[in-house]
Protein backbone atom coordinates (compact mmCIF):
# COMPACT_ATOMS: atom_id res chain seq x y z
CA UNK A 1 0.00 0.00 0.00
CA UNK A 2 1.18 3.48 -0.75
CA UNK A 3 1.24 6.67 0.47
CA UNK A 4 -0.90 8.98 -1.20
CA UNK A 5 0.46 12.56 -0.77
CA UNK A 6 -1.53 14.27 -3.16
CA UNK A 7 -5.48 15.49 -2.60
CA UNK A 8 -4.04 16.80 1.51
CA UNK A 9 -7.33 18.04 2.75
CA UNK A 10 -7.99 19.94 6.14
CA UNK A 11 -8.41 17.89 8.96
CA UNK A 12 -10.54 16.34 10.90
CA UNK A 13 -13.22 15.27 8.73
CA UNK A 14 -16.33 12.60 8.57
CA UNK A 15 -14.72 9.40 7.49
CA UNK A 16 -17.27 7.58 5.62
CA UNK A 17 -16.80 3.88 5.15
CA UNK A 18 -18.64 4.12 1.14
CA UNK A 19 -16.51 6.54 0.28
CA UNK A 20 -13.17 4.80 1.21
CA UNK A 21 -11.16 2.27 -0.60
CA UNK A 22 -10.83 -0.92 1.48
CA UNK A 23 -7.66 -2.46 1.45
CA UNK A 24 -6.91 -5.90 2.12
CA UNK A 25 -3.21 -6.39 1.70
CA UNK A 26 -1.51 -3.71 3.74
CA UNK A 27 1.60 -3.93 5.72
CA UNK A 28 1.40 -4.50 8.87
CA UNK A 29 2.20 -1.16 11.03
CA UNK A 30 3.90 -1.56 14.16
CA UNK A 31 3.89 0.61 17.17
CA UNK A 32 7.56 0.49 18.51
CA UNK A 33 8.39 1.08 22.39
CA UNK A 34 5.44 3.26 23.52
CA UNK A 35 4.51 1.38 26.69
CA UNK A 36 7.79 0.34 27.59
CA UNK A 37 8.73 0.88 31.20
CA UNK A 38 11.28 3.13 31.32
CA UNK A 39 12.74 6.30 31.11
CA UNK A 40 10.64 9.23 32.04
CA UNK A 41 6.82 10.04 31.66
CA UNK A 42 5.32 13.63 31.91
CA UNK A 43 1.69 14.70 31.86
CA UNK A 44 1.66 18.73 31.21
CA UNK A 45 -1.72 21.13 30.95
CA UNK A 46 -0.51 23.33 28.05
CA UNK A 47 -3.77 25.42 28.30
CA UNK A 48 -4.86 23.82 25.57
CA UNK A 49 -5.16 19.78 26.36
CA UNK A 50 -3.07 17.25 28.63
CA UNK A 51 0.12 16.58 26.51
CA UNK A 52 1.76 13.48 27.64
CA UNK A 53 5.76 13.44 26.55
CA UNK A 54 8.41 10.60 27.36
CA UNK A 55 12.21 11.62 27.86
CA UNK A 56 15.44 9.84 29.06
CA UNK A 57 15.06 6.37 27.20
CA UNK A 58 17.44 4.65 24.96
CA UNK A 59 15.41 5.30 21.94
CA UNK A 60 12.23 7.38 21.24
CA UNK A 61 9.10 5.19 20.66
CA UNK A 62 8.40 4.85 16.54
CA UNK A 63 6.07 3.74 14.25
CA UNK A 64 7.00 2.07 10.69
CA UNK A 65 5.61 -0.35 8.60
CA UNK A 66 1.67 0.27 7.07
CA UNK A 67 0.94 3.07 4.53
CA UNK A 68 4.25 4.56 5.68
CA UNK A 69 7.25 4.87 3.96
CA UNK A 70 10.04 5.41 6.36
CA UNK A 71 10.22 6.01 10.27
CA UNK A 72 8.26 7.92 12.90
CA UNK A 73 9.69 9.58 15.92
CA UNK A 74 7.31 9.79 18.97
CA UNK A 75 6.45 13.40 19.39
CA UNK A 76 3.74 13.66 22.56
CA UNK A 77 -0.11 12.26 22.58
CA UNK A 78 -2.76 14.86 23.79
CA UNK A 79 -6.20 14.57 24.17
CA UNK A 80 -9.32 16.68 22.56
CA UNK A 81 -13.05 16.50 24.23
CA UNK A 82 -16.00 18.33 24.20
CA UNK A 83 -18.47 20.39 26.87
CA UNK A 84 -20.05 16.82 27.07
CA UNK A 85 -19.62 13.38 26.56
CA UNK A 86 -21.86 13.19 23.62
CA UNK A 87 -19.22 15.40 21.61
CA UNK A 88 -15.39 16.19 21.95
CA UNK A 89 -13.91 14.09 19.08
CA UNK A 90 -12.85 15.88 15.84
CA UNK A 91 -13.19 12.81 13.46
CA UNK A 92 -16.53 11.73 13.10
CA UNK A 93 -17.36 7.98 11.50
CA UNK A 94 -19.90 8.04 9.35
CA UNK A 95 -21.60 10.84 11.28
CA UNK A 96 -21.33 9.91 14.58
CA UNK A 97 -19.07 11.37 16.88
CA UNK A 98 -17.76 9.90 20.39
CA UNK A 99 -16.68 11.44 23.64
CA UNK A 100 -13.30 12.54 23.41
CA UNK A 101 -10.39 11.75 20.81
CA UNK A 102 -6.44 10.73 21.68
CA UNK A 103 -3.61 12.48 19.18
CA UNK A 104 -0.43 10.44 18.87
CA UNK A 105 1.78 12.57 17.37
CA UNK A 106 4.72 11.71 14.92
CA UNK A 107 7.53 13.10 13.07
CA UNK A 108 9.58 11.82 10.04
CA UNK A 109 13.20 10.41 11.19
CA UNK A 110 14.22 11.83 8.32
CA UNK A 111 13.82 15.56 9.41
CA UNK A 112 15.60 15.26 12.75
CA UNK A 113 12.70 17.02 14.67
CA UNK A 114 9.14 18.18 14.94
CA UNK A 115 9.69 21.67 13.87
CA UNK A 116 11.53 20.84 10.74
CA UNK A 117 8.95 18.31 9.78
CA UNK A 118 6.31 20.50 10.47
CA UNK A 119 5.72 22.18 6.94
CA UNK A 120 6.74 19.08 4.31
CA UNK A 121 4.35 16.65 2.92
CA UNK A 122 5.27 13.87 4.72
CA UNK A 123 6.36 15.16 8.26
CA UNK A 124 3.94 14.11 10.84
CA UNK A 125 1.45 10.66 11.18
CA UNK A 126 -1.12 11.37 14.12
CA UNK A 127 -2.72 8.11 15.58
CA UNK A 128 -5.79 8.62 16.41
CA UNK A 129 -8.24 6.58 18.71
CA UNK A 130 -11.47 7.37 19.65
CA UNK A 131 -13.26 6.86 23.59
CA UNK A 132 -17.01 6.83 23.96
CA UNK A 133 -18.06 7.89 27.88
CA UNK A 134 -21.33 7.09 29.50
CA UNK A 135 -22.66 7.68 33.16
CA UNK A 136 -23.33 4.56 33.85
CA UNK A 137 -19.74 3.08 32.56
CA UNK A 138 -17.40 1.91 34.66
CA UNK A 139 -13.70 3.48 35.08
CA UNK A 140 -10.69 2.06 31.75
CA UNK A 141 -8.32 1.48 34.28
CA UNK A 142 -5.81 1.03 31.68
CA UNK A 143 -6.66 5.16 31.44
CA UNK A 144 -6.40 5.87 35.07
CA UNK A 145 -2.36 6.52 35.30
CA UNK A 146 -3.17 9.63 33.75
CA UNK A 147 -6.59 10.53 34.83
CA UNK A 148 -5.29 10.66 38.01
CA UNK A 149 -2.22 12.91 37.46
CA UNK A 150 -4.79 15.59 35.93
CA UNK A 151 -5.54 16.68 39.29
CA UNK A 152 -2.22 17.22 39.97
CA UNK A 153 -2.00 19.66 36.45
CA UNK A 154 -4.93 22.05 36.31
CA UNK A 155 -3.10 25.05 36.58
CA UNK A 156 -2.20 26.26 32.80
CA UNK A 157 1.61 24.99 32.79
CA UNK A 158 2.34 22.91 35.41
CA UNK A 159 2.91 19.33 34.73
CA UNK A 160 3.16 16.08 36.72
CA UNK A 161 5.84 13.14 36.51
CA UNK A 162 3.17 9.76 35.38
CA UNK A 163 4.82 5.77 35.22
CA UNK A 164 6.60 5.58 32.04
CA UNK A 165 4.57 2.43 31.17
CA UNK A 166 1.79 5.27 30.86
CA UNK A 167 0.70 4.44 27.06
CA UNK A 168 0.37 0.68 28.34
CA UNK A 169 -3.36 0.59 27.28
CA UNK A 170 -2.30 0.65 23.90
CA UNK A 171 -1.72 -3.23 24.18
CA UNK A 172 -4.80 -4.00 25.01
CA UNK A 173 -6.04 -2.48 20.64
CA UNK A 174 -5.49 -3.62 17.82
CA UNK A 175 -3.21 -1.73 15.89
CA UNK A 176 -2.08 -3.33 12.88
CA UNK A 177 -5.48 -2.67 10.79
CA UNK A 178 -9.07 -1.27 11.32
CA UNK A 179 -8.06 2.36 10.83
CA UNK A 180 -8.52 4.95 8.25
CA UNK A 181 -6.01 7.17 6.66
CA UNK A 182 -5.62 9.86 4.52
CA UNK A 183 -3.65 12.88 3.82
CA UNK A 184 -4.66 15.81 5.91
CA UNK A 185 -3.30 18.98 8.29
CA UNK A 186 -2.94 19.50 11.78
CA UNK A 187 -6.31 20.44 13.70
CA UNK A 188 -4.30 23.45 15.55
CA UNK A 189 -2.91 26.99 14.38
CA UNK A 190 -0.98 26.53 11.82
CA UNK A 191 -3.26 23.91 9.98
CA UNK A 192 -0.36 22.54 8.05
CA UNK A 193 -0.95 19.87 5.53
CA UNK A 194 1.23 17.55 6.22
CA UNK A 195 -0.48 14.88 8.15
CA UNK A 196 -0.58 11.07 7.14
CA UNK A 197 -3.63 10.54 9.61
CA UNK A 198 -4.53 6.70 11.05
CA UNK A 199 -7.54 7.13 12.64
CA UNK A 200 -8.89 3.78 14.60
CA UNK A 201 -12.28 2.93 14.12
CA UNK A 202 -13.45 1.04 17.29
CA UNK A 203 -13.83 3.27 20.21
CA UNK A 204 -12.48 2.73 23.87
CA UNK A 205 -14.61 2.55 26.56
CA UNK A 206 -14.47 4.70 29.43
CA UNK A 207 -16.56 6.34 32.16
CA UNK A 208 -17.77 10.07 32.46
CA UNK A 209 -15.67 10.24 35.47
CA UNK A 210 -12.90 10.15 33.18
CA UNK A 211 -13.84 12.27 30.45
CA UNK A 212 -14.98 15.27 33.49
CA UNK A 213 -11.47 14.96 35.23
CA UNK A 214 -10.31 16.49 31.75
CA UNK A 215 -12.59 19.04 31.84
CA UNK A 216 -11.31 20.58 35.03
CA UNK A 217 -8.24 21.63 33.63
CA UNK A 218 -7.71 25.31 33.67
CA UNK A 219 -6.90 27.41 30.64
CA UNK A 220 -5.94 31.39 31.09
CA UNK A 221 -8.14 33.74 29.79
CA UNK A 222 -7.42 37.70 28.25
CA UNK A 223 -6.76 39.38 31.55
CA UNK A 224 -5.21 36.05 33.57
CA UNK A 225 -8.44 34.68 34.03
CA UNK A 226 -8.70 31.13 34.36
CA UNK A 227 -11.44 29.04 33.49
CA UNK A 228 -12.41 25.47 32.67
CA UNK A 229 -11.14 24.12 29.33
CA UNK A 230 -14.59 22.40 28.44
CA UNK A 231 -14.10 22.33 24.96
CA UNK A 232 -10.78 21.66 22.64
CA UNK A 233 -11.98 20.33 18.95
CA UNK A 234 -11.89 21.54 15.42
CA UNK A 235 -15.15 20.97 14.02
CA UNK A 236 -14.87 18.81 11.04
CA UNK A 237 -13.95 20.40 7.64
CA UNK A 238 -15.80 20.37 4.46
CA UNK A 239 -13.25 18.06 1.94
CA UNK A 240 -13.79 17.34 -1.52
CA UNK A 241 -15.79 13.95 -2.01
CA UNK A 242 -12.89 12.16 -3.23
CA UNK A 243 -9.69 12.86 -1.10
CA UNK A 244 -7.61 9.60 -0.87
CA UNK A 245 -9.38 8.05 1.66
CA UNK A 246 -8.26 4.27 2.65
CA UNK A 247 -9.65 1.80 5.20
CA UNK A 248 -7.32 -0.61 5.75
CA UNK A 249 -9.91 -3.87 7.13
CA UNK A 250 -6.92 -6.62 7.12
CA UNK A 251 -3.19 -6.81 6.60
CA UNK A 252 -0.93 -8.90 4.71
CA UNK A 253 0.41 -11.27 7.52
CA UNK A 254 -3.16 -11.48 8.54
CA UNK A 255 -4.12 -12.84 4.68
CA UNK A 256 -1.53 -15.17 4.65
CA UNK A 257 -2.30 -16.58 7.63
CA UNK A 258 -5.72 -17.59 6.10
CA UNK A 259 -3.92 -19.51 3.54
């Protein structure tokens, strides 16, 4: 499977299965080193979202193999949600949209660093997973490393050490296949185009406990105000009908394995 550079649309946008091209036969795309215990885990309120970043490790986690051509550094993850649990994500799939939505971001190895990657075609991949809340759910735990540290962050700034096994829940998704992905931008000031976006199409579970500790944190207003930070997501752009859109439903290990 290739990447398909050209058609870059804003981002986020309503992913609809009939208009995507399934594929069958991908790569398989491996998340490498993200819950690893070690090193050092941070959990910062930017005034914008919770940024979780990891530091002081051998090697920073990476992701290679599916739709992408070379290597991808492990930038930070950060989290966008809405006023309520019945919005907050910024992709919506086929119309619907869930609780809250995680950003993984990415940089190509090949541009030494998130700033120099920022403006070329191919500098970032953002792995995105969706969470659906409800009042009645029950606590992820697998979440609850860094719910818990948000209490410690809600002042604008300040930011909280979290284990470095942090991004463990990923383990528990599948990863290889079931996502979309298409050529898109940022969903923050500058809007850059150059976004290779994998966006997961089963949602995690998790409680409105969870989401609401997220809205607590504080954001600074004109005047050093502070107030809640109830609401962090683009709303979803307007792209052309046709814009490159994959969904990649198996990969090639998994075929052969049916052989």
């Amino acid at each position: 499977m290739q990447r398909i550079l050209s058609r870059a649309v804003q981002s986020p946008v309503c992913l609809m299965q009939n208009q995507a091209q399934i594929v069958d036969d991908a790569a398989p795309l491996h998340f490498i080193g993200h819950w690893e215990d070690r090193g050092i885990a941070t959990l910062t309120n930017s005034g914008q979202s919770a940024v979780v970043k990891l530091s002081d490790r051998p090697y920073q986690p990476f992701l290679v193999g599916g739709p992408l051509s070379g290597v991808y550094v492990f930038e930070q993850l950060h989290f966008h949600w809405g006023p309520d649990d019945t919005v907050g994500c910024e992709h919506l799939l086929d119309g619907h949209a869930h609780s809250m939505e995680a950003h993984f971001v990415h940089y190509n190895a090949r541009y030494g660093s998130f700033d120099e990657a920022l403006d070329k075609d191919d500098g970032l991949v953002v792995a995105a997973f969706l969470f659906d809340a409800h009042n009645n759910g029950t606590d992820w735990m697998p979440l609850q490393p860094i719910v818990r540290a948000l209490a410690r962050i809600q002042i604008p700034g300040t930011t909280s050490s979290v284990p470095s096994d942090c991004l463990r829940w990923l383990t528990g998704l599948v990863l290889d296949r079931h996502y979309y992905t298409y050529h898109g931008s940022t969903t923050t000031s500058p809007y850059q185009e150059c976004v290779t976006w994998l966006v997961y199409n089963t949602p995690v579970f998790i409680s409105s406990h969870q989401t609401n500790a997220f809205r607590r944190l504080l954001q600074k207003l004109p005047g050093a105000a502070l107030a809640p930070i109830t609401s962090n997501f683009r709303p979803v752009q307007s792209p052309p009908n046709a814009f490159g859109l994959l969904f990649v439903r198996n990969s090639a290990s998994i075929m052969r394995s049916k052989l």
